[in-house]
N, C-alpha and C. Protein backbone atom coordinates (compact mmCIF):
# COMPACT_ATOMS: atom_id res chain seq x y z
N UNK A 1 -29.01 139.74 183.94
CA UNK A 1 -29.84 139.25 182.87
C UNK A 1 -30.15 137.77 183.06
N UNK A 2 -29.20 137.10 183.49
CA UNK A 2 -29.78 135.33 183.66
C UNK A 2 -30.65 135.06 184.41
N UNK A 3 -30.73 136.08 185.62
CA UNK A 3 -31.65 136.10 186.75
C UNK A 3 -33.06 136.20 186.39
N UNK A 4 -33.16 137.30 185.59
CA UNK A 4 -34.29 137.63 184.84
C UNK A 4 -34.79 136.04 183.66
N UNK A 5 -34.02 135.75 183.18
CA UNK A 5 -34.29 134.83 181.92
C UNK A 5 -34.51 134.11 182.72
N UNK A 6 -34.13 133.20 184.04
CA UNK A 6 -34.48 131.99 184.94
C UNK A 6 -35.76 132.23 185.30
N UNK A 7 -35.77 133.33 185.78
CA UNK A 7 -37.19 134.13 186.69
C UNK A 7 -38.54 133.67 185.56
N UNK A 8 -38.01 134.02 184.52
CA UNK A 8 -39.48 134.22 183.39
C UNK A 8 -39.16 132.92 182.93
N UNK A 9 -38.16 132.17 183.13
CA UNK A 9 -38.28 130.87 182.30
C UNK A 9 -38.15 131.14 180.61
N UNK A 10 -36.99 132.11 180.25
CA UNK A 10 -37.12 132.80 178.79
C UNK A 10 -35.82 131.63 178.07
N UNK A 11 -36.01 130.96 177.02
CA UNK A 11 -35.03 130.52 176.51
C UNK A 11 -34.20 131.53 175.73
N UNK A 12 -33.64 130.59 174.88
CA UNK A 12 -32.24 131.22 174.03
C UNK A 12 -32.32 132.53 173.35
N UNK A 13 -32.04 133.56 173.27
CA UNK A 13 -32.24 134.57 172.12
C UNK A 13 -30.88 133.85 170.67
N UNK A 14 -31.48 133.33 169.56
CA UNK A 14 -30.15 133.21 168.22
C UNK A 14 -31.11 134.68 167.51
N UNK A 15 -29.19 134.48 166.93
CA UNK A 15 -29.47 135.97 166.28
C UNK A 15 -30.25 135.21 164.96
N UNK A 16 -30.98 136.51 164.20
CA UNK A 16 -32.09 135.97 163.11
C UNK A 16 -30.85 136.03 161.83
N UNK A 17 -30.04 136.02 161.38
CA UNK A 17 -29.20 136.36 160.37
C UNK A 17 -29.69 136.06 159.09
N UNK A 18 -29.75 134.14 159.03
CA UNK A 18 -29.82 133.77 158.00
C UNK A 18 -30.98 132.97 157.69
N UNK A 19 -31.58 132.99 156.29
CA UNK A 19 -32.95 132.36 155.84
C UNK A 19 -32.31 131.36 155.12
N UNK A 20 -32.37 130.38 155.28
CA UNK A 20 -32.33 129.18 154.02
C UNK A 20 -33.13 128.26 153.30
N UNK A 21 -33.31 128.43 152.20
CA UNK A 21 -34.24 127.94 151.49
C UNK A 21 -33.95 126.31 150.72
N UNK A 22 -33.80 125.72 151.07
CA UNK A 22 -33.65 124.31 150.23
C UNK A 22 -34.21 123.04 149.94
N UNK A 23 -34.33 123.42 148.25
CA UNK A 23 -35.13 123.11 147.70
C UNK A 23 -34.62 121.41 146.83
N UNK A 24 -35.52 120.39 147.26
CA UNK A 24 -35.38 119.15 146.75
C UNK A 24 -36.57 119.19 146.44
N UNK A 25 -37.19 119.79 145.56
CA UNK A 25 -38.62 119.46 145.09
C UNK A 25 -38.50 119.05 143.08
N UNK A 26 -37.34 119.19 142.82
CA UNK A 26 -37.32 119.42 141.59
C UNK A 26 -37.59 120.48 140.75
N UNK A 27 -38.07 121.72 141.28
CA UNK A 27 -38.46 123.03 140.59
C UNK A 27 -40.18 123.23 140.89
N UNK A 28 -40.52 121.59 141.45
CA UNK A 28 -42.12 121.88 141.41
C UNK A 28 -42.27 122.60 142.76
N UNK A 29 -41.66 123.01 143.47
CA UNK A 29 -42.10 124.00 144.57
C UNK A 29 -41.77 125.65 144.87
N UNK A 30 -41.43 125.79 142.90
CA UNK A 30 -41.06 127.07 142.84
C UNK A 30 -41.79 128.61 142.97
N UNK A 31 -43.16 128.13 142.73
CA UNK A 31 -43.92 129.22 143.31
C UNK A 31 -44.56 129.47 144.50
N UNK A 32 -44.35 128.30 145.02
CA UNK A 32 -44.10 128.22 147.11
C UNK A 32 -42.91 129.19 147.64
N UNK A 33 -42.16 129.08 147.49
CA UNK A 33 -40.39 129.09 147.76
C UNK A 33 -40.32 130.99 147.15
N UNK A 34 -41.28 131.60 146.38
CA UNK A 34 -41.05 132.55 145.87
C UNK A 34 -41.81 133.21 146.87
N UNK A 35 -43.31 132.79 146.88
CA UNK A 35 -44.29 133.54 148.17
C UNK A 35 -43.46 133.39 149.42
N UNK A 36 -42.56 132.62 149.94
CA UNK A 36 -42.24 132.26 150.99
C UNK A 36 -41.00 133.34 151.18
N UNK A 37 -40.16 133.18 149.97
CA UNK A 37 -38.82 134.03 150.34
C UNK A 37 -39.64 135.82 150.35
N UNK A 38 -40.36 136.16 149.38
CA UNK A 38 -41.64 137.40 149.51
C UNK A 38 -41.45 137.61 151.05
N UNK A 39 -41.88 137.03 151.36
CA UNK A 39 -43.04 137.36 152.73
C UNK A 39 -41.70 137.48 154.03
N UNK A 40 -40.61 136.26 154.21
CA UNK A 40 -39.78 136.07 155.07
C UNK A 40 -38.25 136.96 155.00
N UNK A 41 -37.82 136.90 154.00
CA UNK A 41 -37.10 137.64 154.03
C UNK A 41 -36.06 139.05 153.94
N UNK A 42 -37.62 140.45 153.75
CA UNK A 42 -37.03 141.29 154.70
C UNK A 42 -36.55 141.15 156.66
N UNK A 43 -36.79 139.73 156.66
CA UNK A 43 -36.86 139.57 158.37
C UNK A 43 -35.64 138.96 158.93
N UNK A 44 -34.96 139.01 157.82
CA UNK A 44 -33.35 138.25 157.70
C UNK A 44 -32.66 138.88 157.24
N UNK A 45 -31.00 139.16 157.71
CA UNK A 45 -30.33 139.86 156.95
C UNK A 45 -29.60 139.24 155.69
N UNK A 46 -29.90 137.66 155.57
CA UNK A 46 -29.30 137.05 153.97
C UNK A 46 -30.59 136.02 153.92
N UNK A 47 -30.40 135.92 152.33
CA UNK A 47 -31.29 134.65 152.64
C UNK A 47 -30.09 134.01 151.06
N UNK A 48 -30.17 132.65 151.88
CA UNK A 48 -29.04 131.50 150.97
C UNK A 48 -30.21 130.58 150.34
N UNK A 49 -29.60 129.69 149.26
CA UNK A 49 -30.58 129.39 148.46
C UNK A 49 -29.68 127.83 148.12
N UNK A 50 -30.34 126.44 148.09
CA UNK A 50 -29.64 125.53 147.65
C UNK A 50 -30.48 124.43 146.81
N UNK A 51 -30.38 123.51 146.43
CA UNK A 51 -30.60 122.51 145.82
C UNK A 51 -29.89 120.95 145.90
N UNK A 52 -28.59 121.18 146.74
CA UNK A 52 -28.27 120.05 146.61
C UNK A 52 -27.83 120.17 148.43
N UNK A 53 -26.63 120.64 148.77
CA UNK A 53 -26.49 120.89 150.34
C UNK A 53 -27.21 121.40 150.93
N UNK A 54 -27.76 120.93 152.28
CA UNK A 54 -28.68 122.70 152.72
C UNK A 54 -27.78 123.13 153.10
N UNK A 55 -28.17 124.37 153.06
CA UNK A 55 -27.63 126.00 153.35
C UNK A 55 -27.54 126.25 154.85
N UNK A 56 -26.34 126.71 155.23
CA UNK A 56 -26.58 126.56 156.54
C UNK A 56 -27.11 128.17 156.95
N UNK A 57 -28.19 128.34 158.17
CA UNK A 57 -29.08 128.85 158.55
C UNK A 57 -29.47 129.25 159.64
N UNK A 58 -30.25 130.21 160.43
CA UNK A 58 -30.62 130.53 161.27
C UNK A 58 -31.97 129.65 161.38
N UNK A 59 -33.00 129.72 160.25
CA UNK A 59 -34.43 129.36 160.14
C UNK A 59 -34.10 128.50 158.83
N UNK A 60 -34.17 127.38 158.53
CA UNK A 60 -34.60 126.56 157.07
C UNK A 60 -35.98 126.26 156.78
N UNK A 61 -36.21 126.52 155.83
CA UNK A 61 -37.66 125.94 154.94
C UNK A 61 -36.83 125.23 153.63
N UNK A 62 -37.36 123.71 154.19
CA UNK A 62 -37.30 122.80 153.34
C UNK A 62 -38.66 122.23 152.28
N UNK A 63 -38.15 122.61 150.95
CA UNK A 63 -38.99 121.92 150.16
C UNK A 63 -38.63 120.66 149.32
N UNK A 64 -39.71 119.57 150.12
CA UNK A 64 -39.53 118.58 149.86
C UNK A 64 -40.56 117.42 149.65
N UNK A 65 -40.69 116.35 149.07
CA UNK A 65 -41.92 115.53 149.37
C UNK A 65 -41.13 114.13 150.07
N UNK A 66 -42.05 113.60 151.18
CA UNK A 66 -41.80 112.81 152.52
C UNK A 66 -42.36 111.34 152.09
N UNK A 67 -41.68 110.62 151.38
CA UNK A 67 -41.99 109.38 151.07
C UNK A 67 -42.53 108.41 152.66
N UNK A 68 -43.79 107.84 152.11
CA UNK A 68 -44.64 106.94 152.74
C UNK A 68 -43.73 106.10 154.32
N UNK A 69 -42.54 105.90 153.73
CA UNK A 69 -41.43 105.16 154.67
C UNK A 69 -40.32 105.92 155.60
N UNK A 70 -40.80 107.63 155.50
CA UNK A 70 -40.22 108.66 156.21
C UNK A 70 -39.15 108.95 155.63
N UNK A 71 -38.61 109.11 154.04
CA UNK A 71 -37.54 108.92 153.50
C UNK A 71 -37.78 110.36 152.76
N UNK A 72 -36.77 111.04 152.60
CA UNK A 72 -37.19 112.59 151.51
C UNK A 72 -36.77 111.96 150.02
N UNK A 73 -37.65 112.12 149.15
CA UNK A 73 -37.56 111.75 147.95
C UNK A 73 -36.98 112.48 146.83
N UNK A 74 -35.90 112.36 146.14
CA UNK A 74 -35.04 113.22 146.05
C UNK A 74 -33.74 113.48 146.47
N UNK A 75 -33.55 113.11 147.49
CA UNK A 75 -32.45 113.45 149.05
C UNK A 75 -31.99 111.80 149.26
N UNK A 76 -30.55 111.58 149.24
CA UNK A 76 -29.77 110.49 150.02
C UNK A 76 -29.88 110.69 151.80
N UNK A 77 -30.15 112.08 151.93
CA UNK A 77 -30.00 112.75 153.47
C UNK A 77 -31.68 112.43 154.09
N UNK A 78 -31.62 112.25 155.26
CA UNK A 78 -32.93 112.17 155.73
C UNK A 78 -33.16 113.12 156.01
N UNK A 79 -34.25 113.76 156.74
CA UNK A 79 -34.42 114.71 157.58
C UNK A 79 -33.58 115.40 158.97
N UNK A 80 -33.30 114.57 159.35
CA UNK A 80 -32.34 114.77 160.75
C UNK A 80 -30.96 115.33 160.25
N UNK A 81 -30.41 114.72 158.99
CA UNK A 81 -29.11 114.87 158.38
C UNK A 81 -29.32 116.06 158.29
N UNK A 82 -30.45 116.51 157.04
CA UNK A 82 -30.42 118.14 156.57
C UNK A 82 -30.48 119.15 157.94
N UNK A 83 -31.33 118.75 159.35
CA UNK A 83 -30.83 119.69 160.09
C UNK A 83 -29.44 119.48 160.56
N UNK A 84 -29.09 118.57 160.77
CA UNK A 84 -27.19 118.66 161.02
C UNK A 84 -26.84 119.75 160.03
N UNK A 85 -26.79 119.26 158.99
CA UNK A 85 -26.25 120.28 157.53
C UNK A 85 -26.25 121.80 158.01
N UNK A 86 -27.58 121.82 158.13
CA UNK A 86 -28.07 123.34 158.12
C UNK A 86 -26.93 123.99 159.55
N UNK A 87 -27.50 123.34 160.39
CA UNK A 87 -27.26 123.62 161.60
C UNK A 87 -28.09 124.90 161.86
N UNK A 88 -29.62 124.20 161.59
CA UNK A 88 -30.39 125.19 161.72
C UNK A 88 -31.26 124.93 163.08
N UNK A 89 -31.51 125.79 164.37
CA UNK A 89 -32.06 126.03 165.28
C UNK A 89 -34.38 125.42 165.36
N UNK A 90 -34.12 126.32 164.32
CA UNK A 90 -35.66 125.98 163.49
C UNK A 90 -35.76 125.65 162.07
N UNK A 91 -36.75 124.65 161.90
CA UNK A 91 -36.62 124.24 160.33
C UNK A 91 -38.33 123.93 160.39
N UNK A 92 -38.59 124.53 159.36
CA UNK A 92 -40.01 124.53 158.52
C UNK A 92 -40.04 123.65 157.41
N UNK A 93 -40.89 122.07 157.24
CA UNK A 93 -40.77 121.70 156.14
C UNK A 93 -41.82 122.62 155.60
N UNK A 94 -42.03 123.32 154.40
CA UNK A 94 -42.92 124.14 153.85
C UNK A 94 -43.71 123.41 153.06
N UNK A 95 -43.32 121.99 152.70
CA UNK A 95 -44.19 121.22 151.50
C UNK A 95 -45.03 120.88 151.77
N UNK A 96 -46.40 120.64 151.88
CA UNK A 96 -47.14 119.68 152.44
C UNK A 96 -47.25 118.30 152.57
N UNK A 97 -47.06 117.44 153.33
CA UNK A 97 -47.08 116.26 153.60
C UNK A 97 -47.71 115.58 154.64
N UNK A 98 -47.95 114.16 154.24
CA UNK A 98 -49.17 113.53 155.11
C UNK A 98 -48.26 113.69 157.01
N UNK A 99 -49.82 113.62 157.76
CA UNK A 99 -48.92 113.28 159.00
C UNK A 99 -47.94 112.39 159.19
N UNK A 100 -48.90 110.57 158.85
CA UNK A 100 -47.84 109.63 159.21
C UNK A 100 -46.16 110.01 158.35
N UNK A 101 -45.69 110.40 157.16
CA UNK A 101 -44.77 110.61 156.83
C UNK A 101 -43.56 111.60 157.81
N UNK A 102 -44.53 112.30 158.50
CA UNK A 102 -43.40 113.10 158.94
C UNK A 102 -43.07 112.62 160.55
N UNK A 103 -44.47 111.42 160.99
CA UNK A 103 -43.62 110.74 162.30
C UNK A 103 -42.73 109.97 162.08
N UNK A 104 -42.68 109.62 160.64
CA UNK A 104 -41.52 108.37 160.35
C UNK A 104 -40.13 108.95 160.16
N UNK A 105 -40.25 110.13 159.46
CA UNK A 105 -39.12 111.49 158.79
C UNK A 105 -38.59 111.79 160.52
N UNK A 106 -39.44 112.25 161.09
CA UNK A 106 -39.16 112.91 162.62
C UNK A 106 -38.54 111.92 163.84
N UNK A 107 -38.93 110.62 163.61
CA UNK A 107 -38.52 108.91 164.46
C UNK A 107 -37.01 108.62 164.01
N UNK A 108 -36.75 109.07 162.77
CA UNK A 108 -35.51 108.67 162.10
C UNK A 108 -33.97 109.62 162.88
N UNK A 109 -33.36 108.51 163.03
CA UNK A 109 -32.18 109.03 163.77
C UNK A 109 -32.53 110.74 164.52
N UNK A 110 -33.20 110.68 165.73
CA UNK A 110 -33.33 111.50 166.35
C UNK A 110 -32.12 111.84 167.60
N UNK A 111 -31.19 111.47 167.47
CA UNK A 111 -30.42 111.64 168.47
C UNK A 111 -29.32 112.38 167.28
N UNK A 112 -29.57 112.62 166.49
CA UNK A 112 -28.33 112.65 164.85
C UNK A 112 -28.79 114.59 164.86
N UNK A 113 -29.58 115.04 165.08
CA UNK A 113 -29.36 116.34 165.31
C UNK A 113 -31.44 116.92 165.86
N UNK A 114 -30.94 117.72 166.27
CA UNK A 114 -32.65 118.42 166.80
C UNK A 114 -32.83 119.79 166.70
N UNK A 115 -34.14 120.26 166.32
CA UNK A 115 -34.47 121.42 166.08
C UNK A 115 -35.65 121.74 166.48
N UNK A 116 -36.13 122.90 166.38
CA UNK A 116 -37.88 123.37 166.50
C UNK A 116 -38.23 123.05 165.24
N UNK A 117 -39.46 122.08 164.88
CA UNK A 117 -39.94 121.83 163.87
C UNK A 117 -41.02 122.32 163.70
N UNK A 118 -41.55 122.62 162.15
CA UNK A 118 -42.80 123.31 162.04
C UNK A 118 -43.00 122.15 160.85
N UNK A 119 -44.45 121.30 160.84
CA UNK A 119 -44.70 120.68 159.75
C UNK A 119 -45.55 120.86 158.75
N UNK A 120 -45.53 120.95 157.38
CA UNK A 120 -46.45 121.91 157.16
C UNK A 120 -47.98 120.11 156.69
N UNK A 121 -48.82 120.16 156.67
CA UNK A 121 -50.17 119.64 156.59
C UNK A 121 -50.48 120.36 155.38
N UNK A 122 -50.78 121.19 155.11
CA UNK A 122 -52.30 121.92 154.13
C UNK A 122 -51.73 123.52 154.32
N UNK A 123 -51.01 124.15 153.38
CA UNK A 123 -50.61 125.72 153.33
C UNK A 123 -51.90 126.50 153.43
N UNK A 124 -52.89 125.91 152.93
CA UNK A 124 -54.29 126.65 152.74
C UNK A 124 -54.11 128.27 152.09
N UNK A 125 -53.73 128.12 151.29
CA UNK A 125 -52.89 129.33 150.10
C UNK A 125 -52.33 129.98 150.87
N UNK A 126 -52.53 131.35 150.82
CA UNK A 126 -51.70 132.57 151.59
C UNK A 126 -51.41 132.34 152.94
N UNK A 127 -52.20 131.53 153.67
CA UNK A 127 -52.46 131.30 155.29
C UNK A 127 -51.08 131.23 155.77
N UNK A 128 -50.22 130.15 155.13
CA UNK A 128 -48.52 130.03 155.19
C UNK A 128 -48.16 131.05 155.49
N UNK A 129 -47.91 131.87 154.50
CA UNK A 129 -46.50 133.22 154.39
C UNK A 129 -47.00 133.62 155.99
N UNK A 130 -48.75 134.00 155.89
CA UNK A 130 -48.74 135.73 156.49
C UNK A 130 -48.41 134.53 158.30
N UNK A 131 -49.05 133.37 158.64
CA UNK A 131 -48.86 132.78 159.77
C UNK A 131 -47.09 132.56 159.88
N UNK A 132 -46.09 132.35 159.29
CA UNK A 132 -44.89 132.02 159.12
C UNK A 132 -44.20 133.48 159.66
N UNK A 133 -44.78 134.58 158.75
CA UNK A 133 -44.41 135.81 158.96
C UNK A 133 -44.36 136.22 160.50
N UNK A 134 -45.83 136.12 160.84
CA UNK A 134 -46.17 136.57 162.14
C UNK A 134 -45.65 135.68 163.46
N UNK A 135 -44.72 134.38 163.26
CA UNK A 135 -44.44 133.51 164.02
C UNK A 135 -42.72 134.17 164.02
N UNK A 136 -42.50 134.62 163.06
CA UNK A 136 -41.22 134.97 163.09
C UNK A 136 -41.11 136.25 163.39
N UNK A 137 -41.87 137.08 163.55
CA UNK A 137 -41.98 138.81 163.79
C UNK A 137 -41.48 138.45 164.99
N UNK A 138 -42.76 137.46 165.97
CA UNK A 138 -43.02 137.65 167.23
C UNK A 138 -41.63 137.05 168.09
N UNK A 139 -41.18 135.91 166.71
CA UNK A 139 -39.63 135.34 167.54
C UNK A 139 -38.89 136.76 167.71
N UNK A 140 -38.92 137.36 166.66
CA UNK A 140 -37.87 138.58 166.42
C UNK A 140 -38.53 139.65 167.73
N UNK A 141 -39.09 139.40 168.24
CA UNK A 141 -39.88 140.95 169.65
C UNK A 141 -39.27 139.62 170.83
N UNK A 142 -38.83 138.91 170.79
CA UNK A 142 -38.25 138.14 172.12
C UNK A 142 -38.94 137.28 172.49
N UNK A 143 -40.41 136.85 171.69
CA UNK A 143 -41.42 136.01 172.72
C UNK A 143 -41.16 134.17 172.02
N UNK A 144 -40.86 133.83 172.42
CA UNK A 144 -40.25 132.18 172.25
C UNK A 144 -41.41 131.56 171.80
N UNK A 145 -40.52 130.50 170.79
CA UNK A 145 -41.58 130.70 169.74
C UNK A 145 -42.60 129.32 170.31
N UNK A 146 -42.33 128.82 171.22
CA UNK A 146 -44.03 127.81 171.86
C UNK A 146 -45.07 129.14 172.16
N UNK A 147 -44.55 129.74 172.31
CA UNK A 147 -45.33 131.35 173.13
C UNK A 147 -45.71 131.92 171.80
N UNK A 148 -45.13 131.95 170.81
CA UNK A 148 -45.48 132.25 169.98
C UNK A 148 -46.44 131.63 169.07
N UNK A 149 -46.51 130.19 168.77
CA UNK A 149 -47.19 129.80 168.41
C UNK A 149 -48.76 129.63 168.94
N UNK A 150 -48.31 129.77 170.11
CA UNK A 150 -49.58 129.18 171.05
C UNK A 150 -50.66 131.11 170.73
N UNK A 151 -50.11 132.19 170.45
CA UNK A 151 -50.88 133.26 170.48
C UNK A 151 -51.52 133.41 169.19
N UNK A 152 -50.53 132.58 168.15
CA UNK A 152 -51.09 132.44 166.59
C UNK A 152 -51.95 131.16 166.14
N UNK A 153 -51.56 130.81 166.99
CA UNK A 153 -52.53 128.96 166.62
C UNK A 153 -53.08 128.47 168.07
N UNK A 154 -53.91 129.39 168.35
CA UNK A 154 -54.50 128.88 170.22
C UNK A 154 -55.58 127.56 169.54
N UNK A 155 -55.63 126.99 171.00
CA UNK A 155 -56.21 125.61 170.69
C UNK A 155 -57.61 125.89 170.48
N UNK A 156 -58.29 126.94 170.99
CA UNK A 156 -59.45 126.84 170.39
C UNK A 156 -59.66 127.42 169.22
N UNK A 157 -60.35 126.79 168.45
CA UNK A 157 -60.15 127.45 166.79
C UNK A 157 -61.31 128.81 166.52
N UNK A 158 -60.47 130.08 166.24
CA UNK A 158 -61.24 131.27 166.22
C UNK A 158 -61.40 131.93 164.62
N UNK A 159 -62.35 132.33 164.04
CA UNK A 159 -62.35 133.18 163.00
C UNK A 159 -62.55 131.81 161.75
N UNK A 160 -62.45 132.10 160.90
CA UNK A 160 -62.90 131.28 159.70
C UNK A 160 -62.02 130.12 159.59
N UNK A 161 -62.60 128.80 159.45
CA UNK A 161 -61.57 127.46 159.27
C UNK A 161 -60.36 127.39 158.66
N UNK A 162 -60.43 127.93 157.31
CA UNK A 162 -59.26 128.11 157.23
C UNK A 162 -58.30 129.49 156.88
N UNK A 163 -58.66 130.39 157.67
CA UNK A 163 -57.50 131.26 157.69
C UNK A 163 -55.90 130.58 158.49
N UNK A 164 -56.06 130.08 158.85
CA UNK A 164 -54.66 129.18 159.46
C UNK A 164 -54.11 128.16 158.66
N UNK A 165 -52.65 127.94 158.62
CA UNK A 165 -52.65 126.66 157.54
C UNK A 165 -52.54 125.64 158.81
N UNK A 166 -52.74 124.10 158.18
CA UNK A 166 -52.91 123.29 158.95
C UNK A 166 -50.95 122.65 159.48
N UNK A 167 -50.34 122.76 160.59
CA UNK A 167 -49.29 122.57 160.97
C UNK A 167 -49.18 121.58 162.38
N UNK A 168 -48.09 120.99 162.68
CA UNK A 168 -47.52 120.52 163.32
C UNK A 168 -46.08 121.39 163.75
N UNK A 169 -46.19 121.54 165.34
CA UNK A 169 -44.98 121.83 165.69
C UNK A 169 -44.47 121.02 167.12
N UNK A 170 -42.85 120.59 166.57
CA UNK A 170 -42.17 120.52 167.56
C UNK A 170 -40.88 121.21 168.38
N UNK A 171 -40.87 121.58 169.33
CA UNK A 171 -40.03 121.91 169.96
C UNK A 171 -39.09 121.58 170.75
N UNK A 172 -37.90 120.67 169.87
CA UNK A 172 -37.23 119.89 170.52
C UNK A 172 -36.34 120.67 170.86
N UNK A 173 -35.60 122.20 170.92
CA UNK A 173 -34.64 122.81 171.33
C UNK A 173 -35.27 123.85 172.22
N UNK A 174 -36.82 123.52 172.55
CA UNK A 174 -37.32 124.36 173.67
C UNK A 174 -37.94 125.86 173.22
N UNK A 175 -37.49 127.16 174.33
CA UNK A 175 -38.27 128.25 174.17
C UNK A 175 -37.19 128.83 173.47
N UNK A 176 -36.68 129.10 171.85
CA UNK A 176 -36.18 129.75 171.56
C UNK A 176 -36.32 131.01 170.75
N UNK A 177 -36.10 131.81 170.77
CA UNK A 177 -36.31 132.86 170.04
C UNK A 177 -35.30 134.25 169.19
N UNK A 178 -35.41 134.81 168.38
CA UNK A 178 -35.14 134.92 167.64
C UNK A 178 -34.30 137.01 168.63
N UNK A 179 -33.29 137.50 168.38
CA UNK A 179 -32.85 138.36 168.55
C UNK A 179 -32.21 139.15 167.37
């Protein structure tokens, strides 16, 4: 099997176990967080729920708003902290927030923990769940999720403007995917 995974260049398979949802929004991101847990978690076998610690996780979606100075508002923890916390592989902020906020959120103690990031820009209503869904199906069939993204969000833009929500992703833990 390693031979094979070297050969194709296949990263990590983590098992999909756990969904974590944590929420520093104050309650105002409660009908986000409801479409979101909807849609994601028959695709998990728990999904944990927090407000003050994050939850530790396979996948986190953080709801949060990203103060101007890269600071989570709400949160003593920065961004980097909550993925330590989580010790989550991939983390989705789900809130929308400006770009510059999340290079300042993302610049901040980057050596303090790393993950695959998904940023969210503009949910563009439903576009979230069903693109989130289908990014995580495809982790869950073995295909790593740059591979994955790249078949759901190709660079040339196809079909109506906004059926896609508007995102940022990084992949600082590489081709990983979901088993």
């Amino acid at each position: 099997m390693g031979f094979f995974r070297w050969l194709f260049r296949l990263g990590p398979r983590i098992p999909a176990h756990t969904l974590g949802i944590h929420d520093l929004s104050g309650g105002a991101a409660d009908a986000l967080m409801a479409a979101d847990r909807a849609a994601l978690a028959p695709l998990f076998r728990r999904v944990s729920e927090s407000s003050d610690a994050p939850p530790r996780s396979t996948l986190l979606l953080v709801y949060c708003t990203i103060g101007a100075d890269g600071g989570i508002v709400n949160s003593p923890r920065t961004l980097r902290e909550i993925i330590r916390d989580a010790g989550a592989p991939v983390v989705i902020v789900a809130s929308p927030n400006p770009r510059r906020s999340y290079g300042l959120a993302v610049k901040r103690q980057p050596r303090l923990a790393r993950a695959n990031l998904v940023l969210t820009l503009d949910r563009r209503g439903t576009a979230f769940d069903v693109f989130v869904r289908g990014l995580v199906t495809e982790m869950k069939k073995g295909t790593s999720m740059p591979r994955a993204w790249r078949k759901l969000a190709p660079r040339e833009p196809t079909g109506e403007p906004g059926a896609r929500p508007a995102t940022l992703i990084a992949c600082e833990l590489g081709k990983l995917a979901f088993r």
